[in-house]
N, C-alpha and C. Protein backbone atom coordinates (compact mmCIF):
# COMPACT_ATOMS: atom_id res chain seq x y z
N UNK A 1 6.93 -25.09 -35.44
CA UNK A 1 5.66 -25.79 -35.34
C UNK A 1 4.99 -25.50 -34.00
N UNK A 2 5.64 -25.69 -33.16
CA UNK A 2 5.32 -25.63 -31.50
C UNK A 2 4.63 -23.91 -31.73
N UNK A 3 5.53 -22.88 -32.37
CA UNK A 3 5.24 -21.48 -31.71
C UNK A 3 3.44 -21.35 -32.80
N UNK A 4 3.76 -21.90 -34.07
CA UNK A 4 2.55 -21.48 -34.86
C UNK A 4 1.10 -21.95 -33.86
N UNK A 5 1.39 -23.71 -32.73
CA UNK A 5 0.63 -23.89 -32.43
C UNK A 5 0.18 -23.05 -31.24
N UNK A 6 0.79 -22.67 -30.70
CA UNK A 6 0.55 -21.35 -29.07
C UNK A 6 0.10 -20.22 -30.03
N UNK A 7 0.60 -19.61 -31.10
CA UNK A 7 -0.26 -18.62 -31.48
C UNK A 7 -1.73 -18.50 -32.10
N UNK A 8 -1.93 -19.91 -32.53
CA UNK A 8 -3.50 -20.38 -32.95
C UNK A 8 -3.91 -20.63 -31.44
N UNK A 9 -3.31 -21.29 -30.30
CA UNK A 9 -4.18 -21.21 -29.14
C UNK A 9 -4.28 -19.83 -28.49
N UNK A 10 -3.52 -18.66 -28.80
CA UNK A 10 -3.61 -17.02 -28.17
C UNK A 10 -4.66 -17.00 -28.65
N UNK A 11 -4.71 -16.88 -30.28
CA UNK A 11 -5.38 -16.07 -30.98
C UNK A 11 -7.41 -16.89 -30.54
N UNK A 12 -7.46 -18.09 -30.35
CA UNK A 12 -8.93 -18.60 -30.37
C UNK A 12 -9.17 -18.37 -28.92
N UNK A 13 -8.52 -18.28 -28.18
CA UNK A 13 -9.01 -17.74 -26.43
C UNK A 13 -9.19 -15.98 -26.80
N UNK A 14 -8.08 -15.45 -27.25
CA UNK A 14 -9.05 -14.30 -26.83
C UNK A 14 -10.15 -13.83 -27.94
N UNK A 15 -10.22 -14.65 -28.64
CA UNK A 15 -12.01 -14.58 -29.51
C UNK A 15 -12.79 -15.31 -28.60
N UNK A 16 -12.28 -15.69 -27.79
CA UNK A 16 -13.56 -16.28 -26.66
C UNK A 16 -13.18 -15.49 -25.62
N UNK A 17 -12.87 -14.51 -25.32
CA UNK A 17 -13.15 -12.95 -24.58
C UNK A 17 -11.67 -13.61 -23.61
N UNK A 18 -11.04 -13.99 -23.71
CA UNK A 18 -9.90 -14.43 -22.54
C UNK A 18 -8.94 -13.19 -22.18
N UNK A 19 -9.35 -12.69 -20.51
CA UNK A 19 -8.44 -11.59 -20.78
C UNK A 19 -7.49 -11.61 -19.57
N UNK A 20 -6.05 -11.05 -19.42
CA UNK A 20 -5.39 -10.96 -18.47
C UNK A 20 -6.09 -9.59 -17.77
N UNK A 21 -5.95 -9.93 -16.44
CA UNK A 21 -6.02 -8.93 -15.36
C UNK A 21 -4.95 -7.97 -14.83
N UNK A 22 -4.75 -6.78 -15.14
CA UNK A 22 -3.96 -5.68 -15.08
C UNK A 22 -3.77 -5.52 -13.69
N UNK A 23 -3.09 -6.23 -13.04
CA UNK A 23 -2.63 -5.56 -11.87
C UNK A 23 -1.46 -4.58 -11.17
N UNK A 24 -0.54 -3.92 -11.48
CA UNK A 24 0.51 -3.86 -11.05
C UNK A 24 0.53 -2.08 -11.14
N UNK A 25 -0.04 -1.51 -10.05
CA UNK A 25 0.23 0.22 -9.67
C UNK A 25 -1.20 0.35 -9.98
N UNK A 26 -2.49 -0.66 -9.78
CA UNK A 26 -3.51 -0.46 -9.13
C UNK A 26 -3.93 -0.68 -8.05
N UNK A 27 -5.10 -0.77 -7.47
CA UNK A 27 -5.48 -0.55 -6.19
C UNK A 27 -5.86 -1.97 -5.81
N UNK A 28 -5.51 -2.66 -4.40
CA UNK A 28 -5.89 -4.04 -4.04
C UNK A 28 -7.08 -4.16 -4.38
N UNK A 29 -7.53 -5.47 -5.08
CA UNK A 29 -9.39 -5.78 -5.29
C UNK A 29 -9.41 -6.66 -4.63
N UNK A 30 -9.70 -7.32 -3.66
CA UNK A 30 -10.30 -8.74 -3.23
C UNK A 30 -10.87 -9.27 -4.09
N UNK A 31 -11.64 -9.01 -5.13
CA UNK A 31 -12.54 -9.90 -6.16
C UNK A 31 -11.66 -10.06 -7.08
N UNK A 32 -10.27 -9.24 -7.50
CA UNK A 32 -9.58 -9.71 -8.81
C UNK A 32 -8.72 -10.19 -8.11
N UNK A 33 -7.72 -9.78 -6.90
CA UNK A 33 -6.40 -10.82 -6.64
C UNK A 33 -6.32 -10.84 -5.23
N UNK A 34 -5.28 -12.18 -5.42
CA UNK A 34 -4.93 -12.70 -4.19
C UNK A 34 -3.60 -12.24 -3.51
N UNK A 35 -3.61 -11.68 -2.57
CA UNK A 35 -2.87 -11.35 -1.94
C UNK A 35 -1.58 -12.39 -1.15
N UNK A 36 -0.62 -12.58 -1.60
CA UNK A 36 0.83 -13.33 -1.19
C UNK A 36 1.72 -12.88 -0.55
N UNK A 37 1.76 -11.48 -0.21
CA UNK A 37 3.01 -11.05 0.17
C UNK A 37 2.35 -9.35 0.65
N UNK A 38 2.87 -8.85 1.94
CA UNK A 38 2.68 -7.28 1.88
C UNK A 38 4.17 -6.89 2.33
N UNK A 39 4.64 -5.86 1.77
CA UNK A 39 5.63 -5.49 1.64
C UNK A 39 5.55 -3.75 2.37
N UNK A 40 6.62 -3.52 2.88
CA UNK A 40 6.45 -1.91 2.93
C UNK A 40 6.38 -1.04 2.04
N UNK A 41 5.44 0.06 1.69
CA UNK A 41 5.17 0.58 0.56
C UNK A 41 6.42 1.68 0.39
N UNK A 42 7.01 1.73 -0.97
CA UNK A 42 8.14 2.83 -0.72
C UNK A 42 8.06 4.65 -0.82
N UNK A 43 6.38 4.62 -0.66
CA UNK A 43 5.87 5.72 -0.63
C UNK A 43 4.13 5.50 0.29
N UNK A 44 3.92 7.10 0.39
CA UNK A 44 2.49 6.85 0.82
C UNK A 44 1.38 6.46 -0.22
N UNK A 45 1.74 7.25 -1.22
CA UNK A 45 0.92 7.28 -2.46
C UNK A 45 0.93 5.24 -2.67
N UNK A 46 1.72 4.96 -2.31
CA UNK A 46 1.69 3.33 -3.13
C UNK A 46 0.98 2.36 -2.19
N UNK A 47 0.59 2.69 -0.85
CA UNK A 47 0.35 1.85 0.20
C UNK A 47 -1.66 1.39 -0.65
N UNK A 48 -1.18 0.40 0.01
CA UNK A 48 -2.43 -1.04 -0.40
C UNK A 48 -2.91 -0.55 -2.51
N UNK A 49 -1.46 -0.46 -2.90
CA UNK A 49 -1.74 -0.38 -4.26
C UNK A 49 -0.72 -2.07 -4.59
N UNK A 50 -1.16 -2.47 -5.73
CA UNK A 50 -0.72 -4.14 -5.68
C UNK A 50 1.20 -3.09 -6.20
N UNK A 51 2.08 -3.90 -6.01
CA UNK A 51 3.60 -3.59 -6.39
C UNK A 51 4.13 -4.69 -6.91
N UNK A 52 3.70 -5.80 -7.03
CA UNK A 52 4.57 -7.07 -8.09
C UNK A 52 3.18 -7.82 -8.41
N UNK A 53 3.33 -8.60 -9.02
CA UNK A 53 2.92 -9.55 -9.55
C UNK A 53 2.96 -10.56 -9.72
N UNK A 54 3.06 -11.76 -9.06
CA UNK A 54 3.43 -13.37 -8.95
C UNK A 54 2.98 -13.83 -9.73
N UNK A 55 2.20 -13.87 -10.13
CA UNK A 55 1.00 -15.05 -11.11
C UNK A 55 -0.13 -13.98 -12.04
N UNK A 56 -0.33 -13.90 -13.03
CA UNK A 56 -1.03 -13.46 -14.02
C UNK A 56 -2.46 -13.76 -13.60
N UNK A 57 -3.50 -12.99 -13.61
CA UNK A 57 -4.74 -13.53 -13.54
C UNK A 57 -5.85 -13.35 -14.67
N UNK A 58 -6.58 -14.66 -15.06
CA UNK A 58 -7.72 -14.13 -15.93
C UNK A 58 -8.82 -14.17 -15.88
N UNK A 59 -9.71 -13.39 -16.86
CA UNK A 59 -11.15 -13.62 -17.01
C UNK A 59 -11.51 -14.07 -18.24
N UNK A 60 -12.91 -14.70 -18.30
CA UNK A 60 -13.55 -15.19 -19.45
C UNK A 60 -14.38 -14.75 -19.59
N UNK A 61 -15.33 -14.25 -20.14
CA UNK A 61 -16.13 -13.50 -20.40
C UNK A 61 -16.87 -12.83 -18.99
N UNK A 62 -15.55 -11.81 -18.45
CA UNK A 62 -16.23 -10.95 -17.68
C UNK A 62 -16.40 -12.21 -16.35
N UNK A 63 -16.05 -13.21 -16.25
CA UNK A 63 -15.83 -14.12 -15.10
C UNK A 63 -14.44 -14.07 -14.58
N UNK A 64 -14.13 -14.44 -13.30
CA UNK A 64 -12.63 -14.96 -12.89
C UNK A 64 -12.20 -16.14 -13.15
N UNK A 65 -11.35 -16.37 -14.03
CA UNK A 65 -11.31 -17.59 -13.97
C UNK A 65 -9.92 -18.28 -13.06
N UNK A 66 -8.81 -16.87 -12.83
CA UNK A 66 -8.12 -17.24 -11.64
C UNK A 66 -7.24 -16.31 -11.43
N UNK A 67 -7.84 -16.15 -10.01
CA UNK A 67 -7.17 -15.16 -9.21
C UNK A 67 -5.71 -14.35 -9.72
N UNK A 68 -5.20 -13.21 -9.59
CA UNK A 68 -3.82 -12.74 -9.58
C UNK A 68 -3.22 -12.74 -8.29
N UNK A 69 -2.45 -13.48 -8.60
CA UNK A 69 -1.52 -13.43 -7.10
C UNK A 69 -0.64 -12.16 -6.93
N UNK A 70 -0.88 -11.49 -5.89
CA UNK A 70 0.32 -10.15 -6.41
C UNK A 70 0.84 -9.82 -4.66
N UNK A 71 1.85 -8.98 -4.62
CA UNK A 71 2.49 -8.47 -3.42
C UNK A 71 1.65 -6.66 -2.91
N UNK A 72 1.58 -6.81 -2.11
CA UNK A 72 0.82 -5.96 -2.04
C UNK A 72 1.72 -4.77 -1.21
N UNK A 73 1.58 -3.33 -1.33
CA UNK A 73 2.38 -2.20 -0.25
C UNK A 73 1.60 -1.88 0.78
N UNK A 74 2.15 -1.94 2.29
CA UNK A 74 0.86 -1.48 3.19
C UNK A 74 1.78 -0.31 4.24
């Protein structure tokens, strides 16, 4: 009962555009996430690219509706 009800609430958010924010081996955004943690990058190629992910972030139609918290390589 519980799972049928979380999949009727997936399924009516993202018909109302609800989307997670892809962060993890892209490039830091200030406008999509929040920065928690900088870590040493274990390459050059990875420095100020996000490397974890703490907290999921979303949008609603093309809005933020909250931040991604992620670790960042510097």
């Amino acid at each position: 009962m519980v799972k049928l009800i979380q999949e009727k609430l997936q399924r009516t958010l993202q018909n109302k555009e609800l989307k997670m924010i892809e962060s993890i081996g892209f490039d830091f955004n200030i406008e999509q996430h929040e920065a928690i943690a900088e870590v040493p990058a274990p390459s050059d190629a990875q420095k100020g690219k996000v490397l974890d992910e703490v907290e999921s972030g979303y949008t609603l139609n093309d809005s933020i509706i909250r931040y991604a918290k992620v670790v960042v390589g510097k």
